[in-house]
Protein backbone atom coordinates (compact mmCIF):
# COMPACT_ATOMS: atom_id res chain seq x y z
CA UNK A 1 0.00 0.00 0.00
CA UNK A 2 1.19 3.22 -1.05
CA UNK A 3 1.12 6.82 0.73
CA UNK A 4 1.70 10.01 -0.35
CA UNK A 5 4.67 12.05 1.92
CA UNK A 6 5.94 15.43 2.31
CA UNK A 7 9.45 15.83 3.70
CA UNK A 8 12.62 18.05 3.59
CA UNK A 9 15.45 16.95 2.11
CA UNK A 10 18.54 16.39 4.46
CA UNK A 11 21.00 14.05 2.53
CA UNK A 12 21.48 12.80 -0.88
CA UNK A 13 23.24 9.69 -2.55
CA UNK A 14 23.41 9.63 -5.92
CA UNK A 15 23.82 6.29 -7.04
CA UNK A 16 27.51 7.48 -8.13
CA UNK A 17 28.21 8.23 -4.88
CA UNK A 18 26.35 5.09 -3.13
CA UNK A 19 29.97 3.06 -2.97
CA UNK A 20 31.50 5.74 -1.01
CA UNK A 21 28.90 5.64 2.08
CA UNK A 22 29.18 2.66 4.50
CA UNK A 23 25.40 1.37 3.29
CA UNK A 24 23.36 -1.37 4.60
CA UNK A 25 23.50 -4.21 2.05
CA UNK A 26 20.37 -4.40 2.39
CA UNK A 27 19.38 -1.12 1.47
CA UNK A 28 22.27 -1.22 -1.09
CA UNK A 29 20.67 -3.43 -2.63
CA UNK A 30 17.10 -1.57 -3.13
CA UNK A 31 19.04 1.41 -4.18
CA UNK A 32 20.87 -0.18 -7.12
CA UNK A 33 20.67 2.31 -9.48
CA UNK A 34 18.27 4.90 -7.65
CA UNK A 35 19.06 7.78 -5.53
CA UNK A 36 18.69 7.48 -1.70
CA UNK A 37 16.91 10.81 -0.18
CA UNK A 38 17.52 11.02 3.82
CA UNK A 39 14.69 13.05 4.35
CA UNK A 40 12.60 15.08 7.75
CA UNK A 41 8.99 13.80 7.63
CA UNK A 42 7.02 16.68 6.93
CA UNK A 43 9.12 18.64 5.62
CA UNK A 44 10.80 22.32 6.62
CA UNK A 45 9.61 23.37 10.05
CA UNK A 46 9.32 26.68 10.79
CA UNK A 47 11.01 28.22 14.27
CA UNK A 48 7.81 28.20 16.39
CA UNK A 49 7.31 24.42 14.94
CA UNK A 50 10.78 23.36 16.12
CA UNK A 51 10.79 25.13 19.51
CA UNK A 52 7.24 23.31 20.43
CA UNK A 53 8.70 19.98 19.67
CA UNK A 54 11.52 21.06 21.53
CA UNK A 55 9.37 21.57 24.42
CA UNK A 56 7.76 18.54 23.59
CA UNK A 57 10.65 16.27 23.62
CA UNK A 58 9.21 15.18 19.75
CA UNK A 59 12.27 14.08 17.85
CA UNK A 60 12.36 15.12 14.64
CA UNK A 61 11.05 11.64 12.23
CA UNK A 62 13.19 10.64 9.82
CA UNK A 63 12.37 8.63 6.56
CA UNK A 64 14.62 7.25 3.35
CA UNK A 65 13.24 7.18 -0.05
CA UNK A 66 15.20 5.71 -2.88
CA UNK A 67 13.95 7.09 -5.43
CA UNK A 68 14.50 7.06 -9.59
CA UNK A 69 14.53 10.78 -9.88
CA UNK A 70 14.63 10.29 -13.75
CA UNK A 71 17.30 13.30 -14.15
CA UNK A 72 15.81 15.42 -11.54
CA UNK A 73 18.06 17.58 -9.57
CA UNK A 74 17.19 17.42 -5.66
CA UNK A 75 19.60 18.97 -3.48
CA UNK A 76 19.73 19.43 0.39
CA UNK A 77 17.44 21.85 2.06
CA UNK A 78 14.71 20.99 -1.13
CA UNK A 79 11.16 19.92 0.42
CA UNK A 80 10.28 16.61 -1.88
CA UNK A 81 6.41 15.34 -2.49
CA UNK A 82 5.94 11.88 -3.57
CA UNK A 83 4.10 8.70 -3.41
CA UNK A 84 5.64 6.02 -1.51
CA UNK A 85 5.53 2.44 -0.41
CA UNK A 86 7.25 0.57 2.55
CA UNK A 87 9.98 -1.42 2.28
CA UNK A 88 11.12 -4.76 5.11
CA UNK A 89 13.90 -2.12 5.79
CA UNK A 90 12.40 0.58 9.02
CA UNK A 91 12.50 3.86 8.00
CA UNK A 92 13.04 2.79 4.44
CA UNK A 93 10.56 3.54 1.48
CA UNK A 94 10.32 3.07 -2.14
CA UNK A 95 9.12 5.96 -4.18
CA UNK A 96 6.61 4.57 -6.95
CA UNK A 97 5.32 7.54 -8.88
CA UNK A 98 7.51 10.73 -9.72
CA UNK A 99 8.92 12.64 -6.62
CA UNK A 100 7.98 16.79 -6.90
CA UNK A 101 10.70 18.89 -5.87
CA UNK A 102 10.12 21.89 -4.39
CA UNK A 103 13.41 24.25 -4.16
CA UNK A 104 13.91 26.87 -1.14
């Protein structure tokens, strides 16, 4: 089952650069040729949003998405939109439509 998420980009692997990071084979794996997005669930917070979940004690949720981005540029700080399904791997997702990018 799929879901639709909005998040804010924190890290990118391109799959160039996928051999340089210490992955999970696992995730490895599902990446093959995709890019890996390390993304904040919900995207960009604003300052009153980060100081209540400060005061909260809410950590901040963080999701992956590998993702084909079919020549897309997506670079950190960019809030993503895209339809995704889970993966066995926690915190893991597969994107199966196109992912949006939205750039700040």
């Amino acid at each position: 089952m799929s879901e639709s998420v909005r998040g804010e980009v924190l890290h990118v692997v391109s799959p160039t650069e996928a051999g340089d990071h210490e992955l999970e084979p696992a995730l490895e794996e599902l990446a093959a040729s995709r890019s890996i997005l390390v993304c904040r669930r919900g995207g960009a917070p604003s300052l009153l949003e980060l100081l209540w979940a400060l005061l909260r004690r809410d950590p901040i949720e963080p999701m992956t998405i590998v993702a084909d981005l079919g020549g897309e540029t997506v670079a950190e700080g960019d809030e993503i939109t895209a339809q995704v399904a889970d993966t066995e791997l926690t915190g893991v997702y597969t994107a199966v439509g196109p992912v949006t990018v939205e750039s700040l």
